[in-house]
Protein backbone atom coordinates (compact mmCIF):
# COMPACT_ATOMS: atom_id res chain seq x y z
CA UNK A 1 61.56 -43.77 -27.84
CA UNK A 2 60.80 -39.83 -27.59
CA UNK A 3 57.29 -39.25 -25.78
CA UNK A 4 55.26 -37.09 -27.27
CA UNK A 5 54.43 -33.94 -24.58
CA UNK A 6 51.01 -33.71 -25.89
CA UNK A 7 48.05 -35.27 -24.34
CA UNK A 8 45.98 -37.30 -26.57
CA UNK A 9 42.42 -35.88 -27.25
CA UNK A 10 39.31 -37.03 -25.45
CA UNK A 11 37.01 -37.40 -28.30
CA UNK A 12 33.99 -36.15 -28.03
CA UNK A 13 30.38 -37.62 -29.16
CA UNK A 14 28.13 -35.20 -29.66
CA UNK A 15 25.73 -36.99 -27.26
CA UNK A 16 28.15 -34.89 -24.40
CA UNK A 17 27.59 -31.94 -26.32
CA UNK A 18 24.17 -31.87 -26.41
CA UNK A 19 24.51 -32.95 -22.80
CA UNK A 20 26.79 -29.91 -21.60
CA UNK A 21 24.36 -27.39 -23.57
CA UNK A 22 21.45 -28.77 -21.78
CA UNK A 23 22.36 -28.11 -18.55
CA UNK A 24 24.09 -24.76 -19.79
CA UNK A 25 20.98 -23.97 -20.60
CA UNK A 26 18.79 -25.04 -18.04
CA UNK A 27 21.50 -23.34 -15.48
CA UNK A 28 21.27 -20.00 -17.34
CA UNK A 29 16.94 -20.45 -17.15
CA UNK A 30 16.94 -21.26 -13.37
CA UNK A 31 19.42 -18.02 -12.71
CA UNK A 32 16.79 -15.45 -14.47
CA UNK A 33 13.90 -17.56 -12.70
CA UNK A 34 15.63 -16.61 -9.55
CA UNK A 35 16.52 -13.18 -10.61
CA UNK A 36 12.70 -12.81 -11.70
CA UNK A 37 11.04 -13.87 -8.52
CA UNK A 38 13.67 -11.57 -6.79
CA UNK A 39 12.28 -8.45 -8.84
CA UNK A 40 8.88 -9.46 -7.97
CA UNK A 41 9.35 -9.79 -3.91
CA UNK A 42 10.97 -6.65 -4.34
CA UNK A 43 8.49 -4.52 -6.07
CA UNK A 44 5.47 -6.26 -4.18
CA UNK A 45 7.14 -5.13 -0.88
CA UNK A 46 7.77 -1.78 -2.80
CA UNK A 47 4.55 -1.03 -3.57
CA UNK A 48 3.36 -2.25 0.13
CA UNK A 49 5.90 0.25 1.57
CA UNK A 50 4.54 3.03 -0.43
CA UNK A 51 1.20 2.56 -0.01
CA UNK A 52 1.88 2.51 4.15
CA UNK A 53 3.59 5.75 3.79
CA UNK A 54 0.99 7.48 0.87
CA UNK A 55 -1.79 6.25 3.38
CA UNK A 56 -0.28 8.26 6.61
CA UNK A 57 0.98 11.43 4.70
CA UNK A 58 -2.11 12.05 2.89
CA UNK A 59 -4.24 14.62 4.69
CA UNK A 60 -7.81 13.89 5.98
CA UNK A 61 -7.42 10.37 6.87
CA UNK A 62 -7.34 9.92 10.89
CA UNK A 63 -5.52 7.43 12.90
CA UNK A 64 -6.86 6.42 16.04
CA UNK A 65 -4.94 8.24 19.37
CA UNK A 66 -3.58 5.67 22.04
CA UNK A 67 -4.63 5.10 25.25
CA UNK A 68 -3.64 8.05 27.80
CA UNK A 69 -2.98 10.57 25.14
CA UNK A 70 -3.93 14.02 25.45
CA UNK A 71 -5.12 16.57 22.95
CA UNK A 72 -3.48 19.45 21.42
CA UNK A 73 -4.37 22.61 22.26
CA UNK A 74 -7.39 24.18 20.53
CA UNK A 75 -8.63 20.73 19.30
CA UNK A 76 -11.80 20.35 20.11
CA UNK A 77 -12.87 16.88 21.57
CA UNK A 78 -14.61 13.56 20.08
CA UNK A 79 -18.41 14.08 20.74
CA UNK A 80 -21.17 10.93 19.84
CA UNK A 81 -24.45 11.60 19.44
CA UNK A 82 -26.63 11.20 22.15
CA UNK A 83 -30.26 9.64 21.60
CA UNK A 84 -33.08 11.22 23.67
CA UNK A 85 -36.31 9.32 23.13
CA UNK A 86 -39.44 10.76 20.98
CA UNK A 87 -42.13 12.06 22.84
CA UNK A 88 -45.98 11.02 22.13
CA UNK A 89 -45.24 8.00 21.18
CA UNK A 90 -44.24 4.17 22.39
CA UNK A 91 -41.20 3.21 23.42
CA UNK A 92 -41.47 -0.26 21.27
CA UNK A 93 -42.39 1.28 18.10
CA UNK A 94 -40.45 4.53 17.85
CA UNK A 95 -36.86 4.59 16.83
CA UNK A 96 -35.03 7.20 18.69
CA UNK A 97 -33.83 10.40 17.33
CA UNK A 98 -30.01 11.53 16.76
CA UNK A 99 -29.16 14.96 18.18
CA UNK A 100 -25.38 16.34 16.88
CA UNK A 101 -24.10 18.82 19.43
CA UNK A 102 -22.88 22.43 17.79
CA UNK A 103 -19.50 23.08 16.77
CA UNK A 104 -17.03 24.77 19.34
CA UNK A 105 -15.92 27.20 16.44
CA UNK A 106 -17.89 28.65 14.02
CA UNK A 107 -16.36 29.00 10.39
CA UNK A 108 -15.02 32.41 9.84
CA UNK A 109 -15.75 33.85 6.87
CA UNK A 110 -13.50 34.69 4.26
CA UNK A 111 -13.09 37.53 1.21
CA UNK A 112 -11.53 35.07 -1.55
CA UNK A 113 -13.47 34.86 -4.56
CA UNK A 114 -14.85 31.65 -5.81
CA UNK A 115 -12.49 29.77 -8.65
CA UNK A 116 -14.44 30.23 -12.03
CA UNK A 117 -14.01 27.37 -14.59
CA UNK A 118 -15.04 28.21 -17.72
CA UNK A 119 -14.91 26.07 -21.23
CA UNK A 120 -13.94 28.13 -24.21
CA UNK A 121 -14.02 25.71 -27.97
């Protein structure tokens, strides 16, 4: 007897089919769920990131100086108002008044032209 070198085939139902698709499928779905929530950490921290830097570089917004530091030269310095008392009046029914102290330099003036916007239709 002569033995065949072939292996005989495994038939297959087509419940194992459908089986092996399933989970095919449902291992393809959980890869671009995990690729999705990746994308969306990601841009979220993005989006922090550039909002901490766009908040620092744009001009006008102050941060507060530490402790022990000392100012620049020609800066003028961090007066509050100071509250004097009204006179004529009682203590328990008058609010006290706000006095700003004067700037330490004046605006200079300047020769530029004001920008003219004008709407031609």
């Amino acid at each position: 007897m002569v033995k065949s070198m072939t292996t005989p085939r495994q038939r297959v139902s087509p419940r194992n089919i459908d089986r092996q698709l399933q989970r095919r499928r449902d291992e393809g779905l959980s890869r671009v769920r995990t690729v999705t929530k990746v994308a969306a950490v990601g841009c979220v921290a993005a989006v922090g990131a550039f909002a901490a830097y766009i908040s620092s570089a744009i001009p006008g917004h102050s941060t507060t100086p530490a402790a022990g530091s000392t100012q620049s030269a020609g800066a003028s310095p961090v007066t509050s108002p100071t509250t004097t008392p009204s006179s004529g009046a009682s203590s328990s029914s008058a609010s006290p008044s706000t006095t700003l102290a004067p700037p330490v330099n004046t605006p200079a003036p300047t020769r530029q032209r004001a920008p003219v916007v004008s709407s031609v239709s």
